[in-house]
PDB file of N, CA and C in Angstrom:
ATOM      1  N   UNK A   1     -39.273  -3.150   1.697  1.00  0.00           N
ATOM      2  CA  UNK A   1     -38.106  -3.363   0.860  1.00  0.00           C
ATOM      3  C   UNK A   1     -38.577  -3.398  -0.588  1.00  0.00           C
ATOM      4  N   UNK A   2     -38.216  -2.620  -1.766  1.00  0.00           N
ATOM      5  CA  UNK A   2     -38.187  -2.614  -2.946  1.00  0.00           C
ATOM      6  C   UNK A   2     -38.057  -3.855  -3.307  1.00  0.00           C
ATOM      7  N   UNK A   3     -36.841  -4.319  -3.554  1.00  0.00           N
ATOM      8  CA  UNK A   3     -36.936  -4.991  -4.123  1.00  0.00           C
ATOM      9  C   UNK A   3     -36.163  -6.939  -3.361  1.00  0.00           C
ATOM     10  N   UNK A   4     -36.325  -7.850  -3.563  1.00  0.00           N
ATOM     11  CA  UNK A   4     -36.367  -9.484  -3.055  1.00  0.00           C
ATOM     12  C   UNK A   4     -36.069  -9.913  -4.549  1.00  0.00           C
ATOM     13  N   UNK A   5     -35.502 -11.527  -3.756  1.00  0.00           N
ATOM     14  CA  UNK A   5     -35.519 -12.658  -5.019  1.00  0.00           C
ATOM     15  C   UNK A   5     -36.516 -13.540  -4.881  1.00  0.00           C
ATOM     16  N   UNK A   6     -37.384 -13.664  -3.939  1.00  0.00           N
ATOM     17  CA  UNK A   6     -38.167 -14.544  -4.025  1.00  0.00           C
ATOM     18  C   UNK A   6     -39.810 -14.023  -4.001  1.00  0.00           C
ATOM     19  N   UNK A   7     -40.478 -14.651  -4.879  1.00  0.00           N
ATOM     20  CA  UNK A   7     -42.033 -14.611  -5.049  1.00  0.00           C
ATOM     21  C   UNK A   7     -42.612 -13.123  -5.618  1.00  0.00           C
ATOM     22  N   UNK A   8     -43.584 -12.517  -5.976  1.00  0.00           N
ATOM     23  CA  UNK A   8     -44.037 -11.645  -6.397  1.00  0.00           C
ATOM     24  C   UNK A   8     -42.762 -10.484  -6.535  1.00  0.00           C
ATOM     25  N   UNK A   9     -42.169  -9.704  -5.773  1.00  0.00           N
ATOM     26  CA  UNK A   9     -41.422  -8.488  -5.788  1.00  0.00           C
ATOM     27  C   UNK A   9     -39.740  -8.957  -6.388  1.00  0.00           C
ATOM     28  N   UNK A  10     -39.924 -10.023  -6.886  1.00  0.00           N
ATOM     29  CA  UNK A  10     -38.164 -10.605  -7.714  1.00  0.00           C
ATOM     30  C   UNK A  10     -38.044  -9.557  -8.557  1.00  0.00           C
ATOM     31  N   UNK A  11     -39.003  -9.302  -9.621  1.00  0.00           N
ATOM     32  CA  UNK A  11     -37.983  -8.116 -10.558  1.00  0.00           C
ATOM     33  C   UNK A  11     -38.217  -6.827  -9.974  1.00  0.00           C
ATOM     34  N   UNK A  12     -38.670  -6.107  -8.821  1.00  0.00           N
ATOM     35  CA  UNK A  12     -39.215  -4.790  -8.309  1.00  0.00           C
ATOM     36  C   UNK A  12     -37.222  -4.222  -8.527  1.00  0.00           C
ATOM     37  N   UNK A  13     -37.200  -3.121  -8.752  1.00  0.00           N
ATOM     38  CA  UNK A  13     -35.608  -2.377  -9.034  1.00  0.00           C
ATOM     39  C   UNK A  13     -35.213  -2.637  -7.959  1.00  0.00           C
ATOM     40  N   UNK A  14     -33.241  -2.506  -8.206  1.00  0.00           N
ATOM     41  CA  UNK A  14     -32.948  -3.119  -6.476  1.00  0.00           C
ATOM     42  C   UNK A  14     -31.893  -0.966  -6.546  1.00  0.00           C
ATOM     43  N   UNK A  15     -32.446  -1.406  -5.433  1.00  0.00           N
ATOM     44  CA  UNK A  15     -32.032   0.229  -4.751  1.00  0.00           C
ATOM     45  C   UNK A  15     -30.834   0.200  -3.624  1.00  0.00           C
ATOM     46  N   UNK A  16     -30.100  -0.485  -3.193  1.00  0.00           N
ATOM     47  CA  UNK A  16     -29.367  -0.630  -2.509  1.00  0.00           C
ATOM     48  C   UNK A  16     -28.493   0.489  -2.711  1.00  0.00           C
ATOM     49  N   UNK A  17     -27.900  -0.225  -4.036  1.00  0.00           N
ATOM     50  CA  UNK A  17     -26.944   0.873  -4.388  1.00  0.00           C
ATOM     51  C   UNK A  17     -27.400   2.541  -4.541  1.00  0.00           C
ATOM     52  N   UNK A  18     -27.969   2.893  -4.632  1.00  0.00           N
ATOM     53  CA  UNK A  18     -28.075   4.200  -4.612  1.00  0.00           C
ATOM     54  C   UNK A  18     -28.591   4.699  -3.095  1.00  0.00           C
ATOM     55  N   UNK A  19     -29.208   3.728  -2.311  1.00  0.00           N
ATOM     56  CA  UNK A  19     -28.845   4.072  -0.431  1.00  0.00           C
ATOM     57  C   UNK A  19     -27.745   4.312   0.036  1.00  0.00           C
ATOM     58  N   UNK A  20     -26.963   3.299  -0.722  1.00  0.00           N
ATOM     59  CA  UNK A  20     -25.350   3.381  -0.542  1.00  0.00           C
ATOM     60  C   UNK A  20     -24.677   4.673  -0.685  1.00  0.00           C
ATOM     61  N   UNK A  21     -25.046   5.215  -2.199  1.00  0.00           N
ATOM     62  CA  UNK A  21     -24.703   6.035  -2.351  1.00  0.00           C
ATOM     63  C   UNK A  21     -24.597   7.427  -1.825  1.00  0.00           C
ATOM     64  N   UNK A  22     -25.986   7.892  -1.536  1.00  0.00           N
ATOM     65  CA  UNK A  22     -26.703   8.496  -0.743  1.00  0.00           C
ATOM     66  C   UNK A  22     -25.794   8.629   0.416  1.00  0.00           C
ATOM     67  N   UNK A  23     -25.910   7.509   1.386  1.00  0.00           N
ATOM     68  CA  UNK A  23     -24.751   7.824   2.581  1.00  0.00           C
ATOM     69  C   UNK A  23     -23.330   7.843   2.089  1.00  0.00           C
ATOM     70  N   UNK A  24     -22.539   7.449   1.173  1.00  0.00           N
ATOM     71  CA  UNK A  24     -21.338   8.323   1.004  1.00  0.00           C
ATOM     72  C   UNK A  24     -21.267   9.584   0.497  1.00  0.00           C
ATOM     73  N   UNK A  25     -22.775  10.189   0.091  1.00  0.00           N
ATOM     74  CA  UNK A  25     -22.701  11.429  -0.138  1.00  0.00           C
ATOM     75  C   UNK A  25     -22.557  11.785   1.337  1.00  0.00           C
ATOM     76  N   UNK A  26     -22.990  11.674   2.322  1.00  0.00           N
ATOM     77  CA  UNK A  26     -23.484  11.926   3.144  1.00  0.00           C
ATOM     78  C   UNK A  26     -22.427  11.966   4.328  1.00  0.00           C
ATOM     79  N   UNK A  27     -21.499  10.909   4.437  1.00  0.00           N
ATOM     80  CA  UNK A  27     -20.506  11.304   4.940  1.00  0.00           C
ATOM     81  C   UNK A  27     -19.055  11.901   4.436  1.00  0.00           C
ATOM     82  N   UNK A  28     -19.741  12.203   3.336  1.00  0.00           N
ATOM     83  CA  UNK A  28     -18.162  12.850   2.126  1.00  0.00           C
ATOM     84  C   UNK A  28     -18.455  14.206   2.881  1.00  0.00           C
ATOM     85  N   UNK A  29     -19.643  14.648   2.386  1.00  0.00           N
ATOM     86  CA  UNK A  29     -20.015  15.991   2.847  1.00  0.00           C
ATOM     87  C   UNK A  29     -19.684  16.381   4.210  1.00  0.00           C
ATOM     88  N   UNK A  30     -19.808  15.131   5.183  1.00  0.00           N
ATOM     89  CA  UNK A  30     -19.468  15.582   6.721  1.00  0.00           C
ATOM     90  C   UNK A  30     -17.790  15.941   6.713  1.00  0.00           C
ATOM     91  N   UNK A  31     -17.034  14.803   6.224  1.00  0.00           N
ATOM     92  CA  UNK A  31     -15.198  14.860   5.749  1.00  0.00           C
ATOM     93  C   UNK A  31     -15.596  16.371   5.423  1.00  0.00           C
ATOM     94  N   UNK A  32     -15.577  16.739   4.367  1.00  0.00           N
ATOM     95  CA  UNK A  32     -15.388  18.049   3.664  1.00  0.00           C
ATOM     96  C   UNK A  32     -15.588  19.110   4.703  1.00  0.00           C
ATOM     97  N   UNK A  33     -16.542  19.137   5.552  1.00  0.00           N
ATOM     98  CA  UNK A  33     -16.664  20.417   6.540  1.00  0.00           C
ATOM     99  C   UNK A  33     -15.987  19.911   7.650  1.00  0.00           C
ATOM    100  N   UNK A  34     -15.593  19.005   8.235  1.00  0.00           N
ATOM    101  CA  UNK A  34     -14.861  18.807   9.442  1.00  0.00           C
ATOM    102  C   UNK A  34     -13.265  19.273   9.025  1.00  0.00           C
ATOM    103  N   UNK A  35     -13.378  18.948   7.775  1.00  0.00           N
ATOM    104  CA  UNK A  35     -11.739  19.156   7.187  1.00  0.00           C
ATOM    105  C   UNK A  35     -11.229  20.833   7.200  1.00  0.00           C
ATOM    106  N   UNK A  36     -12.345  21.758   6.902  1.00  0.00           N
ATOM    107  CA  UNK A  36     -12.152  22.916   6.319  1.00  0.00           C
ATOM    108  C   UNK A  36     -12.788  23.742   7.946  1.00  0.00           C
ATOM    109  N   UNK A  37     -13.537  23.156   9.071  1.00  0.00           N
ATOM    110  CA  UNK A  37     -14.115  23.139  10.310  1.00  0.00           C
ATOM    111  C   UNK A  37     -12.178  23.204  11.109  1.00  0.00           C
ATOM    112  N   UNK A  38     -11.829  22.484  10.767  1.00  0.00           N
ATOM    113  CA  UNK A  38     -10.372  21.725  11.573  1.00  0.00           C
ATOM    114  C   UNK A  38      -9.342  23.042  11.266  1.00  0.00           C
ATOM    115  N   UNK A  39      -9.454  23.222   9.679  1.00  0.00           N
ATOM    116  CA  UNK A  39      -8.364  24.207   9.077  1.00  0.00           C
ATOM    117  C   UNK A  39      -8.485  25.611   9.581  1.00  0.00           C
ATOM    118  N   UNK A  40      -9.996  25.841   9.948  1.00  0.00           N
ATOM    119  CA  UNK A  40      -9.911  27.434  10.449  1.00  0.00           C
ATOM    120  C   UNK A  40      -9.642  27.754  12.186  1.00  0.00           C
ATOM    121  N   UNK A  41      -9.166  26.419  12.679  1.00  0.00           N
ATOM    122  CA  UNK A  41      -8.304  26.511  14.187  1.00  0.00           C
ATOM    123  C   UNK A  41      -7.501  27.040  13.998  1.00  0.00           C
ATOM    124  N   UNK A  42      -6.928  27.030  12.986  1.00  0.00           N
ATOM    125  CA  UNK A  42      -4.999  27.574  12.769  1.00  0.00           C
ATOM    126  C   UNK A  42      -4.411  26.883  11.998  1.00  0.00           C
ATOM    127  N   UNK A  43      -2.868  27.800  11.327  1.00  0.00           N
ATOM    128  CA  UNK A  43      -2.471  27.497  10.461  1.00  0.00           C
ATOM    129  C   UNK A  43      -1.838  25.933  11.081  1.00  0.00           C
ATOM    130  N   UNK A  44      -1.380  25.361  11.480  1.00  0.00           N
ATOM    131  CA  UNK A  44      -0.926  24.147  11.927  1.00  0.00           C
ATOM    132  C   UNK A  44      -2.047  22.983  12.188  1.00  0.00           C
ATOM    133  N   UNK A  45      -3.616  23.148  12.165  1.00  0.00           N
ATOM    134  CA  UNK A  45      -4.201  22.115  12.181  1.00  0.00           C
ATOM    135  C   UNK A  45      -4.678  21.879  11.217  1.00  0.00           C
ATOM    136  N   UNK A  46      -4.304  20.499  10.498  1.00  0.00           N
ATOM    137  CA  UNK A  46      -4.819  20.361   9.594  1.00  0.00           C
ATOM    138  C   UNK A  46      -5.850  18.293   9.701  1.00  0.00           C
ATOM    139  N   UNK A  47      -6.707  18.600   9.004  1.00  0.00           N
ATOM    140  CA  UNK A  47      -7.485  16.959   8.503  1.00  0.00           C
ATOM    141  C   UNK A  47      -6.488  16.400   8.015  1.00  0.00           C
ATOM    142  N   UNK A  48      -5.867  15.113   8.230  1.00  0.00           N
ATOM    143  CA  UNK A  48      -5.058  14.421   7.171  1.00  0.00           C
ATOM    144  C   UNK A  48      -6.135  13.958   6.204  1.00  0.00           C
ATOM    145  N   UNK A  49      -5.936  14.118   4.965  1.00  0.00           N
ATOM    146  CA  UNK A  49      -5.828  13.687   3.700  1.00  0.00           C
ATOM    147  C   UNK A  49      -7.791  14.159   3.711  1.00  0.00           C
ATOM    148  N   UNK A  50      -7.534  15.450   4.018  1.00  0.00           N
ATOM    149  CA  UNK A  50      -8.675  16.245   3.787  1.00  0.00           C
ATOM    150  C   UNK A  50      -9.459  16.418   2.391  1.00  0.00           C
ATOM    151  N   UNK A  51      -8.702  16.754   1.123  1.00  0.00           N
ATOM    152  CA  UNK A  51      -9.365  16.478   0.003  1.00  0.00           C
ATOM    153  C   UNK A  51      -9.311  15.002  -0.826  1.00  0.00           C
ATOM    154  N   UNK A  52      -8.380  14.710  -0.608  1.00  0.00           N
ATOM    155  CA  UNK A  52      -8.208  13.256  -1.419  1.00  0.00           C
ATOM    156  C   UNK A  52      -9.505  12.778  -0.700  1.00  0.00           C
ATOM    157  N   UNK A  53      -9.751  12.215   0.593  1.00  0.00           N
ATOM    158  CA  UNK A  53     -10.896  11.563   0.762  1.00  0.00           C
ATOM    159  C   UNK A  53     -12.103  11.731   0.408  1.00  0.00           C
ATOM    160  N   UNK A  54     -12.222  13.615   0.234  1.00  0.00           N
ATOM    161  CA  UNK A  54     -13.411  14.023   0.207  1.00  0.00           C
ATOM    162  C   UNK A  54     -14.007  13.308  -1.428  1.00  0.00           C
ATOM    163  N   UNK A  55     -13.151  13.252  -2.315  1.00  0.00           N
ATOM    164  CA  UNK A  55     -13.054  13.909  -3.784  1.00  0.00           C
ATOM    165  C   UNK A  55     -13.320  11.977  -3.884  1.00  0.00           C
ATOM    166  N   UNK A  56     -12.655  11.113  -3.110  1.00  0.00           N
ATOM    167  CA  UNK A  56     -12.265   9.506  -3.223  1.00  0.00           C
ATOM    168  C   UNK A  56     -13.986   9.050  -3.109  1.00  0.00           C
ATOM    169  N   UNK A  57     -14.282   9.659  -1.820  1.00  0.00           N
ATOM    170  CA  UNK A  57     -16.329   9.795  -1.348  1.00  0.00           C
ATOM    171  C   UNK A  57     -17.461  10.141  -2.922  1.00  0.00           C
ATOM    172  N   UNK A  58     -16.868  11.070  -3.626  1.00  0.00           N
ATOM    173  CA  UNK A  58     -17.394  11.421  -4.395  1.00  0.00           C
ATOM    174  C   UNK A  58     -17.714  10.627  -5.854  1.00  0.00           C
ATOM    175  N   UNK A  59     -16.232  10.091  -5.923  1.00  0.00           N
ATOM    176  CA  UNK A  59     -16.138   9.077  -7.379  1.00  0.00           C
ATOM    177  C   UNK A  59     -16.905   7.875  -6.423  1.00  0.00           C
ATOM    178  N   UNK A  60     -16.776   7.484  -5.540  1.00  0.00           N
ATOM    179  CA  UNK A  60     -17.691   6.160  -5.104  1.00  0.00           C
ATOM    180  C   UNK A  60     -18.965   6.204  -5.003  1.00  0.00           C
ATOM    181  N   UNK A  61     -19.471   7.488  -4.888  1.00  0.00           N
ATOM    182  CA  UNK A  61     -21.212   7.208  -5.231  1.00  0.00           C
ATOM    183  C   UNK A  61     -21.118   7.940  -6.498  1.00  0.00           C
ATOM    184  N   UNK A  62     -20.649   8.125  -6.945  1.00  0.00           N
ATOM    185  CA  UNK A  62     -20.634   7.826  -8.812  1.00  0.00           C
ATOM    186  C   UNK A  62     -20.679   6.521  -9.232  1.00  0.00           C
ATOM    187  N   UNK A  63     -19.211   6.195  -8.507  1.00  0.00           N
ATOM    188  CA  UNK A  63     -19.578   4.645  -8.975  1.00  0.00           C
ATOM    189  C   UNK A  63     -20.856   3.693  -8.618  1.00  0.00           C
ATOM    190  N   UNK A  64     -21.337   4.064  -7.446  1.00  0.00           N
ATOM    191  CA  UNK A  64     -22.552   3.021  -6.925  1.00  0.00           C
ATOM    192  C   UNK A  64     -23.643   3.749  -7.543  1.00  0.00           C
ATOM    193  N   UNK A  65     -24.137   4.806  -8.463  1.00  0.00           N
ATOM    194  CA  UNK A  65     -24.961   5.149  -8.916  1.00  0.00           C
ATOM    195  C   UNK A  65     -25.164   4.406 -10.381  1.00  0.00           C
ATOM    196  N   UNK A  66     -24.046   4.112 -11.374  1.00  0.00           N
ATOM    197  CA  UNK A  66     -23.806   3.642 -12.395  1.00  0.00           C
ATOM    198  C   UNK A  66     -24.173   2.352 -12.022  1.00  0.00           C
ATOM    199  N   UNK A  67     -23.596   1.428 -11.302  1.00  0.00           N
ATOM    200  CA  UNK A  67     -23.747   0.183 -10.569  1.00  0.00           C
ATOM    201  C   UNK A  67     -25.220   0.143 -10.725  1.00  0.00           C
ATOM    202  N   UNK A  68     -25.926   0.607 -10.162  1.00  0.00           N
ATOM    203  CA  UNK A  68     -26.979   0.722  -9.687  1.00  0.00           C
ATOM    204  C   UNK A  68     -28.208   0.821 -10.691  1.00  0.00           C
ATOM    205  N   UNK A  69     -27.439   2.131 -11.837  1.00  0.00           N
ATOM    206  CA  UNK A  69     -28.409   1.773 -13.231  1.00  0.00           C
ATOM    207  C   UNK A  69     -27.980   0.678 -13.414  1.00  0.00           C
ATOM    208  N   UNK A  70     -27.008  -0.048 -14.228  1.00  0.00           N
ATOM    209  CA  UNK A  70     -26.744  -1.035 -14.469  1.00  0.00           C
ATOM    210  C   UNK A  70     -27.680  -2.152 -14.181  1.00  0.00           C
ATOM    211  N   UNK A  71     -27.595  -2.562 -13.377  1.00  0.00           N
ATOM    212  CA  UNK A  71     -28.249  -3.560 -12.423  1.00  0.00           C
ATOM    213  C   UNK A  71     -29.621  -3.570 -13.056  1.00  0.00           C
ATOM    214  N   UNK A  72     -30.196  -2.257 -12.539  1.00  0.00           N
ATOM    215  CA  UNK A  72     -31.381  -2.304 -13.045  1.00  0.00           C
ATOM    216  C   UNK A  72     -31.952  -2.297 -14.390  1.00  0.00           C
ATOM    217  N   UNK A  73     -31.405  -1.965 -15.436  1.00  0.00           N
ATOM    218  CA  UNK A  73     -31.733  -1.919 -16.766  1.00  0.00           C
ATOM    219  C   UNK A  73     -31.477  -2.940 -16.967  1.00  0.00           C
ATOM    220  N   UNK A  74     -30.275  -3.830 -16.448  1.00  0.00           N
ATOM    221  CA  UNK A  74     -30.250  -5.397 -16.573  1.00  0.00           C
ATOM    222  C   UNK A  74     -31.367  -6.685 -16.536  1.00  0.00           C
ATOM    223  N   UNK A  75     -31.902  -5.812 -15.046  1.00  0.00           N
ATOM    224  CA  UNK A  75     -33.429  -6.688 -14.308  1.00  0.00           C
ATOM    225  C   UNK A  75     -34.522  -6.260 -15.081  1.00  0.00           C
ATOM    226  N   UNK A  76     -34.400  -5.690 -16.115  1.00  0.00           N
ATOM    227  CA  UNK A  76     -36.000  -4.775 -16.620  1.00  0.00           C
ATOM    228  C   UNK A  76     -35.675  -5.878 -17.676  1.00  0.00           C
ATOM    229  N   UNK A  77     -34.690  -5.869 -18.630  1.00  0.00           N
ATOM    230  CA  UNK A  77     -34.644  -6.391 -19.701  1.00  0.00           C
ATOM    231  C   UNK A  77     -35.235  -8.158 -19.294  1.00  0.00           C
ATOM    232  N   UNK A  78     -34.635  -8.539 -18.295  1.00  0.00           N
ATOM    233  CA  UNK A  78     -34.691  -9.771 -17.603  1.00  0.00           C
ATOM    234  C   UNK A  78     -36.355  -9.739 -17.945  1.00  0.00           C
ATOM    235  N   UNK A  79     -36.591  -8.797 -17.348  1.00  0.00           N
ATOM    236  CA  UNK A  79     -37.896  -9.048 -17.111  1.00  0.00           C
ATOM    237  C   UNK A  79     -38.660  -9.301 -17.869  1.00  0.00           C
ATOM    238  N   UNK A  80     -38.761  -8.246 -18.966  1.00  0.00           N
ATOM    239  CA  UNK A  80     -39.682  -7.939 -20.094  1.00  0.00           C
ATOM    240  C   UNK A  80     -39.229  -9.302 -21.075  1.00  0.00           C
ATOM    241  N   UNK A  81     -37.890  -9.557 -21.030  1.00  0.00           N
ATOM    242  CA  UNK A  81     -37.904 -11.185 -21.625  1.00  0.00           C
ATOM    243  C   UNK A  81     -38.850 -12.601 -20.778  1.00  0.00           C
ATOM    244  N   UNK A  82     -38.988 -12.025 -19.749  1.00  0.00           N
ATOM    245  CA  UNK A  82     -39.627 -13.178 -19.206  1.00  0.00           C
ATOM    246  C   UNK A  82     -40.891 -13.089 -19.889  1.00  0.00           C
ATOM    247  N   UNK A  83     -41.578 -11.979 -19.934  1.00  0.00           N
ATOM    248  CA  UNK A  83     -42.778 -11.762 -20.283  1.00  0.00           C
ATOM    249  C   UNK A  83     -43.471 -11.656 -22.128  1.00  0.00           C
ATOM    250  N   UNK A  84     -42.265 -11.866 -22.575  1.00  0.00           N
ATOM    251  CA  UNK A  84     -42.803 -11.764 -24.143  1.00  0.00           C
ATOM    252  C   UNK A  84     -42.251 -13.551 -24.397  1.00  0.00           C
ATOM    253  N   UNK A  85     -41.785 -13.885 -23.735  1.00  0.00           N
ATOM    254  CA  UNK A  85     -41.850 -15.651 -23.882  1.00  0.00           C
ATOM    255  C   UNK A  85     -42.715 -16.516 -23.371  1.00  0.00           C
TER     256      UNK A  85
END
């Protein structure tokens, strides 16, 4: 594990969020081909809410990527203050 709160590895970067992310890439991408997989049965089968979800998958590991810098440029600063005091 990267990164803990307790003892030596407290400020190591925390990566969660971008694992996170990672798998909603990961099942956005699966939505997206099951959706367009579904559509070439025929004109009458369709994925409900085939792009909205796909596109919904997409802004959320955006968002958990930002999150994720965040966090960490947060814990560096943390850090490097610990260390010049």
């Amino acid at each position: 594990m990267a990164s803990s709160h307790h003892g030596e590895h407290e400020m190591l970067p925390i990566t969660w969020p971008f694992r996170a992310a990672g798998t909603v890439l990961v099942l956005a991408t699966v939505w997206f081909c099951t959706g367009w997989g579904i559509r070439d049965l025929g004109p009458e089968e369709r994925l409900a809410g085939h792009m909205p979800v796909f596109w919904s998958g997409l802004l959320l590991a955006v968002v958990l990527v930002v999150l994720g810098a965040i966090m960490n440029t947060a814990r560096e600063r943390r850090r490097l203050a610990k260390l010049e005091a």
